[in-house]
Each structure stands twice: as structure tokens, then as C-alpha cells.
C-alpha atoms as a PDB file:
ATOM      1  CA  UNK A   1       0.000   0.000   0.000  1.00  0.00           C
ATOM      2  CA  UNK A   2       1.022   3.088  -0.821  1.00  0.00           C
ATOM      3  CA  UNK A   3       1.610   6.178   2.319  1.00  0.00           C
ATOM      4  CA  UNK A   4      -1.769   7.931   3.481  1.00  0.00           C
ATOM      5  CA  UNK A   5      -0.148  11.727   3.785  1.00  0.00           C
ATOM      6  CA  UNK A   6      -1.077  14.387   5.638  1.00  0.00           C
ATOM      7  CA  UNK A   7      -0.342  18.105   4.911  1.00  0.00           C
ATOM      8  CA  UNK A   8      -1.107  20.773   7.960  1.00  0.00           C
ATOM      9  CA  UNK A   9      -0.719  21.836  11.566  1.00  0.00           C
ATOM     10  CA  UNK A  10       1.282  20.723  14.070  1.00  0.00           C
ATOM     11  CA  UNK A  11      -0.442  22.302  17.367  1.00  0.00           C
ATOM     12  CA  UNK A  12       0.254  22.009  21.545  1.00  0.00           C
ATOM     13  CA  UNK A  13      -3.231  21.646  22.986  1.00  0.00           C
ATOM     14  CA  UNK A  14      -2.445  23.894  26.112  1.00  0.00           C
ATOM     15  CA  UNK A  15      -4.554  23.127  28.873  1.00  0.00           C
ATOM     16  CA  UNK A  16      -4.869  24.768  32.741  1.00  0.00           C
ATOM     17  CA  UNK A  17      -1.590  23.123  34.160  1.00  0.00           C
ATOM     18  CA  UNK A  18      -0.824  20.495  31.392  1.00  0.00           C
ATOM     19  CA  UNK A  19      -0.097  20.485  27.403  1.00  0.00           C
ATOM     20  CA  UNK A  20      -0.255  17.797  25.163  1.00  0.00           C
ATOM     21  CA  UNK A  21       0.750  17.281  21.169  1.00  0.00           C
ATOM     22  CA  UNK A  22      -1.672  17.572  18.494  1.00  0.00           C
ATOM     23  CA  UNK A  23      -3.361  19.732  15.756  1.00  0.00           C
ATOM     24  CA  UNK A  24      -5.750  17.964  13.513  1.00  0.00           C
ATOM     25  CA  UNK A  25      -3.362  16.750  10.835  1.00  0.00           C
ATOM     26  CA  UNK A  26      -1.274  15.492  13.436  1.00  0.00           C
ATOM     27  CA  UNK A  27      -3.909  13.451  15.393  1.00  0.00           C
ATOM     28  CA  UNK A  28      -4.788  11.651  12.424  1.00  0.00           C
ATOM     29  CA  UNK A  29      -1.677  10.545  11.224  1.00  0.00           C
ATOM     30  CA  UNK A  30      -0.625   9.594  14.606  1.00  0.00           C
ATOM     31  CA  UNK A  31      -3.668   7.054  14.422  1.00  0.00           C
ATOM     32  CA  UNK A  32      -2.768   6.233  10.806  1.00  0.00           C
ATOM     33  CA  UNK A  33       0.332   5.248  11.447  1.00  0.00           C
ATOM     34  CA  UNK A  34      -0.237   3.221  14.580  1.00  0.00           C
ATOM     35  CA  UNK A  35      -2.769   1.320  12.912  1.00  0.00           C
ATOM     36  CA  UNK A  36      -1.378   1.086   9.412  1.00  0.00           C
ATOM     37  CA  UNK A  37       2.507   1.832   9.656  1.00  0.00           C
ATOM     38  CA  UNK A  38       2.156   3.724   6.054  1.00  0.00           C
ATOM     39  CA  UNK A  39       1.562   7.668   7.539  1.00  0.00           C
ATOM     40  CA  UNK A  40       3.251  10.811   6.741  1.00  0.00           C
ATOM     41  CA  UNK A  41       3.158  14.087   7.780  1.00  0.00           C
ATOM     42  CA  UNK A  42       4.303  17.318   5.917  1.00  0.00           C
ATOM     43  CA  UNK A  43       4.320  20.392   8.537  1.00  0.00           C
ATOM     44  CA  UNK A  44       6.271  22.992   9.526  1.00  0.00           C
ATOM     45  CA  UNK A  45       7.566  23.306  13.671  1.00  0.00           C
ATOM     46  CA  UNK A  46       9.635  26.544  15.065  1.00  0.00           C
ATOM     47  CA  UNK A  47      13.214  26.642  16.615  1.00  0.00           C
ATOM     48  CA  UNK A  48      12.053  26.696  19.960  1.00  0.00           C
ATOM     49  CA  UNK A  49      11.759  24.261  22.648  1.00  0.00           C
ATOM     50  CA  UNK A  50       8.152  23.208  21.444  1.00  0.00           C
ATOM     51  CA  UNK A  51       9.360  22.666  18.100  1.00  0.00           C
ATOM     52  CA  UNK A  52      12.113  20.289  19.246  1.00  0.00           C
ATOM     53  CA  UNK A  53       9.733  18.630  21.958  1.00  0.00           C
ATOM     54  CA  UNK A  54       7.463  17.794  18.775  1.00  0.00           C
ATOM     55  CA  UNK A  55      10.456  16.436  16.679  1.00  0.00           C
ATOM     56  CA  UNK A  56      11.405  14.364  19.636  1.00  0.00           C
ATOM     57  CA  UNK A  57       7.904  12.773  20.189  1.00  0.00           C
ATOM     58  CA  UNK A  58       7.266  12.187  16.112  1.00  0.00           C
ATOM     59  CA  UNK A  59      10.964  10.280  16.154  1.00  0.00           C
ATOM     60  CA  UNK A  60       9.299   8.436  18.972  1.00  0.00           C
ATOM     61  CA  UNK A  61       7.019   7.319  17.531  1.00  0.00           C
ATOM     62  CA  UNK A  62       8.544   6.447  14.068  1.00  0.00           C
ATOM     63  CA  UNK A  63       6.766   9.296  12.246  1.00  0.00           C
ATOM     64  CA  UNK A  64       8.906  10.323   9.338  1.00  0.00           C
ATOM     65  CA  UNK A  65      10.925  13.586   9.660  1.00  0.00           C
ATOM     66  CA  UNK A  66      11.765  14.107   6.503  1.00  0.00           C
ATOM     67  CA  UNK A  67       8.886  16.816   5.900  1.00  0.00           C
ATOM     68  CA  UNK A  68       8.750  18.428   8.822  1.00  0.00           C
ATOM     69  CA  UNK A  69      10.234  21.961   8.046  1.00  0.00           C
ATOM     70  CA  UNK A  70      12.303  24.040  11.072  1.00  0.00           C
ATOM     71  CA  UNK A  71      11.093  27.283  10.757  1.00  0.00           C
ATOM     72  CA  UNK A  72      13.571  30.151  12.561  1.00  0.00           C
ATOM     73  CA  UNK A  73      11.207  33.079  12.607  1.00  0.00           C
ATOM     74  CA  UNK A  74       8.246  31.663  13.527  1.00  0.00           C
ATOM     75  CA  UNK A  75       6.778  29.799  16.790  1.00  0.00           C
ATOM     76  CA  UNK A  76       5.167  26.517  16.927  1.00  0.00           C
ATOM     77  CA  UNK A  77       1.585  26.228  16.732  1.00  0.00           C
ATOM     78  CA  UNK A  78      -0.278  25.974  20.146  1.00  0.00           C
ATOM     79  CA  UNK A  79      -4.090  26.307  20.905  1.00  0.00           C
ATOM     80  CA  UNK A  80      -5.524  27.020  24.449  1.00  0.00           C
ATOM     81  CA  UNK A  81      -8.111  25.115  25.330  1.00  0.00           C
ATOM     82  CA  UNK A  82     -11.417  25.746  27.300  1.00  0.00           C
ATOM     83  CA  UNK A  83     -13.362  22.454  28.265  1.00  0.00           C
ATOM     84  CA  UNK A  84     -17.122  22.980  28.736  1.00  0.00           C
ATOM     85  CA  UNK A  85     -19.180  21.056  30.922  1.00  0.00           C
ATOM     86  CA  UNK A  86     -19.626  18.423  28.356  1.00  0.00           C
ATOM     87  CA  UNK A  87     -15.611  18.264  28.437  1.00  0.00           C
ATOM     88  CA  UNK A  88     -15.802  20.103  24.877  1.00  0.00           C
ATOM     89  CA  UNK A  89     -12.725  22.497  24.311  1.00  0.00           C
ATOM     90  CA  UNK A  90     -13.076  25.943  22.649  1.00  0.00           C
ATOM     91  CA  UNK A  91      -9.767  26.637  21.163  1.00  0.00           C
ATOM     92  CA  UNK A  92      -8.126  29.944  20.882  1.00  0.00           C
ATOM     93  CA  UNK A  93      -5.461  29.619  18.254  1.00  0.00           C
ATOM     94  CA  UNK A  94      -2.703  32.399  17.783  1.00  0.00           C
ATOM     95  CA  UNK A  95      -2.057  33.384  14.398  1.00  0.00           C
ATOM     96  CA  UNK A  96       1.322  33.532  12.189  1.00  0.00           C
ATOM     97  CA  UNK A  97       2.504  29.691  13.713  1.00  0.00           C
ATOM     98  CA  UNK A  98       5.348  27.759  12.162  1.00  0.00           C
ATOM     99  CA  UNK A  99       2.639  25.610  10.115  1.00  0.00           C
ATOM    100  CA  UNK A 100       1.358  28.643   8.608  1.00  0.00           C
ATOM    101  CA  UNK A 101       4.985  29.397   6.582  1.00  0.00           C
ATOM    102  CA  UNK A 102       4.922  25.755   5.343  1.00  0.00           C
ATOM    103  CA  UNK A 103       6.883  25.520   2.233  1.00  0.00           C
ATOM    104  CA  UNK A 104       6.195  23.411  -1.377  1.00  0.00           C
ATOM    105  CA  UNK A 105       7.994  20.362  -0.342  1.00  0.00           C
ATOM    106  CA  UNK A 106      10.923  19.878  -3.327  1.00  0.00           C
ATOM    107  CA  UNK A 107       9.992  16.666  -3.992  1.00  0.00           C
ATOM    108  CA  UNK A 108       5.993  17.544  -4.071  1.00  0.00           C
ATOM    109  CA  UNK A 109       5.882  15.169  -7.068  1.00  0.00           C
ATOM    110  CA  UNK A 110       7.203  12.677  -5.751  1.00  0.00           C
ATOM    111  CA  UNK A 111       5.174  12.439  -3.037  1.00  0.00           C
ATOM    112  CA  UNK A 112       1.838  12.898  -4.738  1.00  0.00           C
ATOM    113  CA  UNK A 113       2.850   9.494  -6.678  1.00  0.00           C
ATOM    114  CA  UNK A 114       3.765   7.546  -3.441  1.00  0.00           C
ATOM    115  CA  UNK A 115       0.293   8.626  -1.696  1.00  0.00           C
ATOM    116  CA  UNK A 116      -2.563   6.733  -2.004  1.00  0.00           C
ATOM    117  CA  UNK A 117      -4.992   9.465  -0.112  1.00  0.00           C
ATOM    118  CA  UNK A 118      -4.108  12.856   1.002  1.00  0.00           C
ATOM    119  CA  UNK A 119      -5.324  14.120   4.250  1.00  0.00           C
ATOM    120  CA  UNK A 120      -6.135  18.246   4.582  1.00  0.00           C
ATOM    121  CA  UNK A 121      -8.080  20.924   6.579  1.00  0.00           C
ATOM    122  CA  UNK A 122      -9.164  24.373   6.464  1.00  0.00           C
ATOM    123  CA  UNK A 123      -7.093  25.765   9.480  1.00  0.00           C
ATOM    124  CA  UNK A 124      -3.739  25.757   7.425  1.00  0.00           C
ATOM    125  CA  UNK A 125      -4.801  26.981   4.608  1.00  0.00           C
ATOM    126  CA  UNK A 126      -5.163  30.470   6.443  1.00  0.00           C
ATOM    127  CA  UNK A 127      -1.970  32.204   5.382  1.00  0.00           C
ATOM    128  CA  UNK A 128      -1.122  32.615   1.920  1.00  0.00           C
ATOM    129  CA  UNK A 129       2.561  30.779   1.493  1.00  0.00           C
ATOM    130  CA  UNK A 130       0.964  27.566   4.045  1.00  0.00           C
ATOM    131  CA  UNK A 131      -2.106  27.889   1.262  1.00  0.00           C
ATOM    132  CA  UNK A 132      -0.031  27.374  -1.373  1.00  0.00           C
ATOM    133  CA  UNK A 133       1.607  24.400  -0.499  1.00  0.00           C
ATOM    134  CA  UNK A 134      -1.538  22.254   0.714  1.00  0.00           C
ATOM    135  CA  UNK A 135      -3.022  23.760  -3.233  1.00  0.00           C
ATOM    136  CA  UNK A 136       0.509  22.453  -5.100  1.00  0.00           C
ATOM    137  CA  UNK A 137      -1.078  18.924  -4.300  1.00  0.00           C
ATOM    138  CA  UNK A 138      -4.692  19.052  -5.858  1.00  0.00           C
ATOM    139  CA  UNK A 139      -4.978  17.394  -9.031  1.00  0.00           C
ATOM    140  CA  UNK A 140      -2.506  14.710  -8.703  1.00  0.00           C
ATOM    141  CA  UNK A 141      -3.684  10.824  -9.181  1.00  0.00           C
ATOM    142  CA  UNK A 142      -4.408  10.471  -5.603  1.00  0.00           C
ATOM    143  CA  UNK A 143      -7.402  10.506  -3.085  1.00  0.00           C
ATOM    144  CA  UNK A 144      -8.150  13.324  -1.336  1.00  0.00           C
ATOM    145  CA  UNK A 145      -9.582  13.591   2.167  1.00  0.00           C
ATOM    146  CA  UNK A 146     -10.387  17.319   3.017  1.00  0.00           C
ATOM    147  CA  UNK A 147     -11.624  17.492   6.870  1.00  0.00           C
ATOM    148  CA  UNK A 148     -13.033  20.645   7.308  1.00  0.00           C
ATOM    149  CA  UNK A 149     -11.845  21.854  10.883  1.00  0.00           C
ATOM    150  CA  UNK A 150     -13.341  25.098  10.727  1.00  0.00           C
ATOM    151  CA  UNK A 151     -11.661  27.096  13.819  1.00  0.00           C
ATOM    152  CA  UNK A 152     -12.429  30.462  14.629  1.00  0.00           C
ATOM    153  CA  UNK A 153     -12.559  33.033  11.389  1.00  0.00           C
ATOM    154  CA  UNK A 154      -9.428  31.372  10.081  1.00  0.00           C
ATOM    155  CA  UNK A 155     -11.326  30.497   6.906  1.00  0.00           C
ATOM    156  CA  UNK A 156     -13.451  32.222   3.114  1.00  0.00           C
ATOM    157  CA  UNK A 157     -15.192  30.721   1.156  1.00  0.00           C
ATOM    158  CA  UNK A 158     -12.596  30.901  -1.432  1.00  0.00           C
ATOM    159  CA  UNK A 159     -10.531  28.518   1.155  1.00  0.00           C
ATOM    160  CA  UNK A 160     -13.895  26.000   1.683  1.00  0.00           C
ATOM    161  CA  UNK A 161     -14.544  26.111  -2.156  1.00  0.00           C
ATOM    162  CA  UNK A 162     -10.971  25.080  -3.703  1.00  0.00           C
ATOM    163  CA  UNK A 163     -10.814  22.545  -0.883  1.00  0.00           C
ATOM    164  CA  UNK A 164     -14.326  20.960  -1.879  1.00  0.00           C
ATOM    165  CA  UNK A 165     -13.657  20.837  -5.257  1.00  0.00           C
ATOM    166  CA  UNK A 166     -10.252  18.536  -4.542  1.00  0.00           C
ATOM    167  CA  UNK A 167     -12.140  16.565  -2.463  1.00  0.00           C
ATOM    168  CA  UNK A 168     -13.475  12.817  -2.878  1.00  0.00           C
ATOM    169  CA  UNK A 169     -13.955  12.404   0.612  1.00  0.00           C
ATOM    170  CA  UNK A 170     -15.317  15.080   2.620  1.00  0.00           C
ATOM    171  CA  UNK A 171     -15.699  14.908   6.874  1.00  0.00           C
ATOM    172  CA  UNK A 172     -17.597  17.623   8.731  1.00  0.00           C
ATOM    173  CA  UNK A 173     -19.349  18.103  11.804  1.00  0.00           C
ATOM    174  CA  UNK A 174     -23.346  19.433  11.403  1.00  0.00           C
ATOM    175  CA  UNK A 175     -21.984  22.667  12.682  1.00  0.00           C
ATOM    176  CA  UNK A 176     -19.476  23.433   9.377  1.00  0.00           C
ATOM    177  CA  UNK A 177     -22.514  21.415   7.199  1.00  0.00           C
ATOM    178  CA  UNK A 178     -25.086  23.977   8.259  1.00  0.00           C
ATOM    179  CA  UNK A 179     -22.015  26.604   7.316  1.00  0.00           C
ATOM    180  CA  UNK A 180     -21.671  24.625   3.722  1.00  0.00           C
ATOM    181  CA  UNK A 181     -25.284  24.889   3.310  1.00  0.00           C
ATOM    182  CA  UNK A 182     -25.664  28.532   3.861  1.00  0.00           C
ATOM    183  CA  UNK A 183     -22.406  29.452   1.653  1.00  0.00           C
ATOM    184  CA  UNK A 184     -23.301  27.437  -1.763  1.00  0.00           C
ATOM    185  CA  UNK A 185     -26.346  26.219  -1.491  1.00  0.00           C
ATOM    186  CA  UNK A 186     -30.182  27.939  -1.670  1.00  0.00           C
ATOM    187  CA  UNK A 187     -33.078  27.273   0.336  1.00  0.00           C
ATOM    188  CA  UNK A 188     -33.851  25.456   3.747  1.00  0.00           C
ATOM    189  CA  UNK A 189     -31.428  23.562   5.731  1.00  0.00           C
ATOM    190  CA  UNK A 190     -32.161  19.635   6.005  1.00  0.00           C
ATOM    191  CA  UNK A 191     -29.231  17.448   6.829  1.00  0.00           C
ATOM    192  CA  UNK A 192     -29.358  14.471   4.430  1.00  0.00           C
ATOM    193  CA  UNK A 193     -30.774  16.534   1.078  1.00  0.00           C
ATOM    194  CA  UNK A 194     -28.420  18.991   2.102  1.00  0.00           C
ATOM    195  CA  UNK A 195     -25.348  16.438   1.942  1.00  0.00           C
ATOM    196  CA  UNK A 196     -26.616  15.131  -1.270  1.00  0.00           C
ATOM    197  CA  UNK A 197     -26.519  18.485  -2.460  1.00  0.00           C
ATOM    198  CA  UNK A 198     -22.901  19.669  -1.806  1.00  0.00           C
ATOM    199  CA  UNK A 199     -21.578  16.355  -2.614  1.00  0.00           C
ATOM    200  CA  UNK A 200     -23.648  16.688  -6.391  1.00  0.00           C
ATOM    201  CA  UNK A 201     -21.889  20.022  -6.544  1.00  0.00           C
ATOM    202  CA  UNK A 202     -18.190  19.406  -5.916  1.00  0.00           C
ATOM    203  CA  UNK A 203     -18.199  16.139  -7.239  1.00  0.00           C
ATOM    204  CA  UNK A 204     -17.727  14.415  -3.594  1.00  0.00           C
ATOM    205  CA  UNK A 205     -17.690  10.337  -3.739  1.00  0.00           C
ATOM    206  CA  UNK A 206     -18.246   9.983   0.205  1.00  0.00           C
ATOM    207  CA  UNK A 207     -19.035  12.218   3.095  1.00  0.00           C
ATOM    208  CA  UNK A 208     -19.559  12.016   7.139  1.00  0.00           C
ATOM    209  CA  UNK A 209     -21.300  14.344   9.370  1.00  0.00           C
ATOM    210  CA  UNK A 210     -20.343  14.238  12.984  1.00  0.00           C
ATOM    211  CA  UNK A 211     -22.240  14.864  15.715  1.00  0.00           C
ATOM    212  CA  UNK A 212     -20.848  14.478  18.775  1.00  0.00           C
ATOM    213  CA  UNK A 213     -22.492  12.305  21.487  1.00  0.00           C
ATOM    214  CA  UNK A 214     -26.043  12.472  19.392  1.00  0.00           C
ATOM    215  CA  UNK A 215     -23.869   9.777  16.472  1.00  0.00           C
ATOM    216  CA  UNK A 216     -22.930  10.087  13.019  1.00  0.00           C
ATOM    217  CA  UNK A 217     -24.062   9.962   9.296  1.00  0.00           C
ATOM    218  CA  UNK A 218     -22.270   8.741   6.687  1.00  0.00           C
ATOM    219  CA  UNK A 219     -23.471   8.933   3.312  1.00  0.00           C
ATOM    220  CA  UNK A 220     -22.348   7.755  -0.042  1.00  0.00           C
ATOM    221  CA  UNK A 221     -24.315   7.132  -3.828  1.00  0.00           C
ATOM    222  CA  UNK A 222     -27.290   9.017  -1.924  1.00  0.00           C
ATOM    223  CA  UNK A 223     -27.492   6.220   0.457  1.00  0.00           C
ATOM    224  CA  UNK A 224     -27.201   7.348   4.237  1.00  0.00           C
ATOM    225  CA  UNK A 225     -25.992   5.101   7.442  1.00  0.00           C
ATOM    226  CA  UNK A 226     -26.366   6.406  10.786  1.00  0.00           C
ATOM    227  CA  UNK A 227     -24.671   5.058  13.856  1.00  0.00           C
ATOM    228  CA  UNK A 228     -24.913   6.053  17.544  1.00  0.00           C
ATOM    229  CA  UNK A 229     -22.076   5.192  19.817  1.00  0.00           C
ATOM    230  CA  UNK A 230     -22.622   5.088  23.390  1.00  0.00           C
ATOM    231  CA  UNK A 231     -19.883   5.943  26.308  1.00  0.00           C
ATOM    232  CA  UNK A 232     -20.491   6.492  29.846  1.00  0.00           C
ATOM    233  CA  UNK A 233     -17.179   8.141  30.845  1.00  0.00           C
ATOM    234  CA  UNK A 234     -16.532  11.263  28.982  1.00  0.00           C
ATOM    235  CA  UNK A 235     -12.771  13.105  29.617  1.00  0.00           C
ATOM    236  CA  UNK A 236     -11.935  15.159  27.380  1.00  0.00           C
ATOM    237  CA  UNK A 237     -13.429  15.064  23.662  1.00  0.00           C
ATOM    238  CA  UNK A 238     -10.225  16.651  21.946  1.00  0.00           C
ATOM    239  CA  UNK A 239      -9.325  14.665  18.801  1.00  0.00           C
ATOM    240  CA  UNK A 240     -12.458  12.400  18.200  1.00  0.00           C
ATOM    241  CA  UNK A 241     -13.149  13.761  14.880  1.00  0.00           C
ATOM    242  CA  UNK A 242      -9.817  13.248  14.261  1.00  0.00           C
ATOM    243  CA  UNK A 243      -9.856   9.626  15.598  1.00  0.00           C
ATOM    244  CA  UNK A 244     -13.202   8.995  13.282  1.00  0.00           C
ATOM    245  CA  UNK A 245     -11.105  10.525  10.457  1.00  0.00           C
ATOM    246  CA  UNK A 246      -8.557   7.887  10.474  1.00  0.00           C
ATOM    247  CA  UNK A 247     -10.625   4.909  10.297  1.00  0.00           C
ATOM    248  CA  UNK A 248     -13.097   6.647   7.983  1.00  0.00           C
ATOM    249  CA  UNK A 249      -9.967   7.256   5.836  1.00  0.00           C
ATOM    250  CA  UNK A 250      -8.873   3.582   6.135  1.00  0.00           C
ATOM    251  CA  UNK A 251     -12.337   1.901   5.780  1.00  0.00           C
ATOM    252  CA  UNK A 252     -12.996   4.056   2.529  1.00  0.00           C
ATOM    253  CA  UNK A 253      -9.482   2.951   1.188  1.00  0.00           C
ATOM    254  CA  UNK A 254     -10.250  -0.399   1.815  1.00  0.00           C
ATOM    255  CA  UNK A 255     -13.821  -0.221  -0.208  1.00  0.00           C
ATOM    256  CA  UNK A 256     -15.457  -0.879   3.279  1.00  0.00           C
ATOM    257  CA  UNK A 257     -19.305  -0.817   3.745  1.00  0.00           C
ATOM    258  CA  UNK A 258     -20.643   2.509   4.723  1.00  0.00           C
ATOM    259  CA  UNK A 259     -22.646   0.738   7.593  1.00  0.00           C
ATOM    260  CA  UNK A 260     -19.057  -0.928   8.743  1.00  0.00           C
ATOM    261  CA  UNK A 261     -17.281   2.252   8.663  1.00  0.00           C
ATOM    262  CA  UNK A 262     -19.402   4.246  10.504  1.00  0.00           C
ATOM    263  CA  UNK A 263     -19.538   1.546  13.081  1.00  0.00           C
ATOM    264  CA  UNK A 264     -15.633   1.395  13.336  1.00  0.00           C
ATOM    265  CA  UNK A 265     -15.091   5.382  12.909  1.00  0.00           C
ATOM    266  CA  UNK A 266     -17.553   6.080  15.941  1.00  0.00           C
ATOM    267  CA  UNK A 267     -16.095   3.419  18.343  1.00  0.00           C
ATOM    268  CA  UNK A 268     -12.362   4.563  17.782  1.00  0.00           C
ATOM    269  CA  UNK A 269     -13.769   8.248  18.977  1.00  0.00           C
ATOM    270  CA  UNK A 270     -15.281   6.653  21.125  1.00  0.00           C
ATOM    271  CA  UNK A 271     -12.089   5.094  23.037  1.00  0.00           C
ATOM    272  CA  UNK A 272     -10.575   8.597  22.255  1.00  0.00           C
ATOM    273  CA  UNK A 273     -12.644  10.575  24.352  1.00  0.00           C
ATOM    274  CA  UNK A 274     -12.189   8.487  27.248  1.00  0.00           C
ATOM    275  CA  UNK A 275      -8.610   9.563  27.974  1.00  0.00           C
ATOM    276  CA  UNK A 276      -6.950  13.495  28.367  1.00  0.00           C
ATOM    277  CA  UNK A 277      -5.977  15.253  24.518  1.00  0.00           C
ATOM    278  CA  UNK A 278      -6.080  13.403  21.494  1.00  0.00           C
ATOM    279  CA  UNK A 279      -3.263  11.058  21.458  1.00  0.00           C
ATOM    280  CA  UNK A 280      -3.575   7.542  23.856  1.00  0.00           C
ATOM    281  CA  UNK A 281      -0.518   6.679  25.793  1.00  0.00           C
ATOM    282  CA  UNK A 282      -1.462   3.219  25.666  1.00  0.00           C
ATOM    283  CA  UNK A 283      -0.983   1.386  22.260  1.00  0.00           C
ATOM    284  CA  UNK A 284      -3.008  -1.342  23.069  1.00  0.00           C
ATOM    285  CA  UNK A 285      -5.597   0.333  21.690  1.00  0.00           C
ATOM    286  CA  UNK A 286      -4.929   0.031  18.381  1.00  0.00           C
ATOM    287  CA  UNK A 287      -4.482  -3.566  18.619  1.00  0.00           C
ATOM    288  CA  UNK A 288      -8.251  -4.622  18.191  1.00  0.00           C
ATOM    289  CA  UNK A 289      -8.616  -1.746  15.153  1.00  0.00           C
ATOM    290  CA  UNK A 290      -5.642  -3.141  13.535  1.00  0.00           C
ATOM    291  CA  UNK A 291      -7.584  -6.690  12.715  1.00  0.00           C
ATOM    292  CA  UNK A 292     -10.167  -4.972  10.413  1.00  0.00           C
ATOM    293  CA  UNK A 293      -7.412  -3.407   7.849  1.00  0.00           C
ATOM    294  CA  UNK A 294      -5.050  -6.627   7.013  1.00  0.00           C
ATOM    295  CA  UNK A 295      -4.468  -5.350   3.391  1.00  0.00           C
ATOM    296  CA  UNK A 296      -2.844  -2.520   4.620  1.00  0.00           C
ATOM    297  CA  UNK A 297      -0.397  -3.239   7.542  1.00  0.00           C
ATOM    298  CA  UNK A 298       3.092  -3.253   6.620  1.00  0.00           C
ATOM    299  CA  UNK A 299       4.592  -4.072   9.503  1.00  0.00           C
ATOM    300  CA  UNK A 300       8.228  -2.667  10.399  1.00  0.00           C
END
């Protein structure tokens, strides 16, 4: 199998006495690449002691290195975090981060052929020269997974409109739907016909809508599955979409069900959201996730 790459942010989740890694991008490849072996990351960290904290925990965890830029003018990315009652955080991200000066990798091409799906958001597309580079991969013959993340103002609907047109698989929550809806499309707001619509428009072979703790849609060749997981023990529900991304992205690689996928996606976030930040210390997670994606382990 060929890599699943991600292009974007490389974040610090700063919470009241604590930080952990993450950033959107990074959360999913982290999950890709426990439960696949085949993930890279392109990104962009500062000089600074968060930068080589976050170089230190990729080479960890056998992340490549080889596209994550050093940037000596700029910070590395960090978002503060305000947990809710329902243990929801509302991020306040800085602007001008490391991520946002990412450069056109030199060997973009290269990359493009070795990928079999490229992972991307909205959040680092907010600075022109970071925009640039996540655009310099549309249009190749690859996949390409666009997961909204709308945070804050940091997007247009120039931003949301090149992405959706690159996309064949598209992941939002109902929040950033209902924001789809009322950018390029007329009339009433209704989930499903709504989908349908947007994915008619840009050409969009499979999308989810997440919805917290009330379940999930997923909806492909105007056929819709909804699932509903349950958990009892909620700590801290940074990263879930993130965890349903990666298993959505594996599950649609490996021509997977809808019904199956949504099943999988949903229980992953599920585990996620049981622990503190986005990433699980304990790998044993992975271990029962790993048994529904044979085709695609490559072990090291």
C-alpha cells in the first residue's frame, strides 16, 4: 500500500496546568500510522523548545521527519483550550505559527505518486505561502480527504470552495454542514438533502457528518448510514473527529461498507474521548482496530 499523507498543523493543545501534542493533521496521522505503519506528515515546527519537543515525540514514535520543516522566525503552533461542561474544548489559536509558513515540499511530485490518499483541513490553509503548499497537491492521481476543521474566522469561502472541489472524501461536523449549506447552497437547511446536495456540486464520492455524542451519518451514492455510539465516561473530547477521520480514511481505502465504517469510525472516537488530549498513551488500543485493515499493515 502506498503512504496515506497528511499536509497541515502541528499544534500544543495547552490546557490549565498540562499540554499535550496535536493539531488535527497530526492526530490523524498519529492514528494512521499506529494502525497502518504507512503515515506521513508534511508540517512545519519553530526553533524553539516546542518545536524540538514535537520532533522528539514524532521520532518516537517512528513518524517520518523528513517533511517536517524548522522554521527560525516563527513559533510553533499551540491552541488554548477551554473544556465545557460536556468536556468540549473551545480553542483559541494564535495566528502567524510555524505551520502557517509551510513551504512546497521539493519533492511535491514525488510524493503525490507515493500517496494513495491525502489528508487536509481548512485551518492551514489560512496564510497565503501555508495555502499554497496544501493547493501544489490538488490534481494529482491520488485521493483526497479534506476534513473541514473550521476554527475560529481562520477560513473564506474561497478557502472551503478550492478545498471541496479537490475533495473525494469530505468529513464535517453538522456545525461546518449547516455553514456549507448557507455558503453554496439555496433554500432550507435539512441534513441528508443537504449532503446530497454539496456532494452533487463538488463532485464528492463519500461524506460524514459528525455529531458528537447524538452519532454520526455517513453517506455515499445518496445512500445514508447512521450510527450512535454510546460511552459512559466522557474526559476530554479533543481529537475524536480526528480519531473517526482515520478509520473513515482507512475503511474508505479499503472499499469498506458505509454501515461498517461508521460503526468502526464512531467506536475509535469513542475510546478517544475516554482519555486526556487526542493522542492515547497506551498502544493497546490500536491492537483490536488493527484486525479490520489486514491489506494494509506493513509491519516494520
Amino acid at each position: 500500500m502506498k503512504n496515506i499523507t497528511a499536509i497541515g498543523d502541528i499544534i500544543f493543545d495547552v490546557y490549565t496546568g498540562y499540554k499535550k501534542m496535536g493539531g488535527a493533521s497530526l492526530n490523524f496521522i498519529y492514528h494512521i500510522n499506529k494502525l497502518t505503519w504507512n503515515g506521513t506528515l508534511i508540517s512545519r515546527v519553530g526553533n524553539d523548545s516546542l518545536g524540538k519537543e514535537a520532533l522528539e515525540f514524532l521520532g518516537k514514535n517512528n513518524l517520518p521527519l523528513c517533511y517536517i520543516q524548522v522554521d527560525n522566525l516563527h513559533e510553533t503552533g499551540v491552541a488554548f483550550a477551554n473544556l465545557d461542561h460536556n468536556k468540549i474544548p473551545h480553542w483559541e489559536i494564535p495566528p502567524e505559527s510555524a505551520y502557517d509558513f509551510m513551504d512546497i515540499p521539493a519533492d511535491r511530485d514525488k510524493i503525490i505518486e507515493n500517496t494513495s490518499c491525502l489528508y487536509f483541513g481548512s485551518l492551514a490553509q489560512r496564510m497565503e505561502k501555508s495555502r499554497a503548499a496544501v493547493r501544489s497537491f490538488f490534481g494529482g492521481n491520488t485521493k483526497y480527504f479534506f476534513d473541514i476543521n473550521i476554527r475560529q474566522n481562520y477560513y473564506t469561502k474561497d478557502i472551503l470552495e478550492m478545498s471541496l472541489r479537490a475533495t473525494d472524501v469530505l468529513k464535517a461536523n453538522d456545525e461546518e454542514l449547516y455553514l456549507l449549506h448557507k455558503m453554496f447552497l439555496p433554500g432550507k437547511f435539512e441534513l441528508n438533502l443537504s449532503v446530497s446536495a454539496i456532494m452533487e456540486e463538488f463532485n464528492i464520492e463519500l461524506t460524514a457528518v459528525t455529531m458528537g455524542d447524538k452519532g454520526a451519518w455517513l453517506i455515499k451514492n445518496n445512500e445514508s448510514n447512521f450510527y450512535k455510539a454510546t460511552v459512559n465516561e466522557i474526559v476530554d473530547t479533543t481529537g475524536a473527529g480526528d480519531a473517526y477521520s482515520a478509520i473513515l480514511c482507512l475503511g474508505y481505502l479499503n472499499n469498506m461498507e458505509p454501515n461498517k465504517i461508521n460503526k468502526l469510525a464512531s467506536d475509535f472516537a469513542t475510546e478517544i474521548v475516554k482519555l486526556p488530549g487526542a493522542i492515547p498513551r497506551d498502544e493497546t488500543l490500536y491492537e483490536k482496530f488493527r484486525l479490520f485493515f489486514p491489506s494494509v499493515l506493513c509491519p516494520l
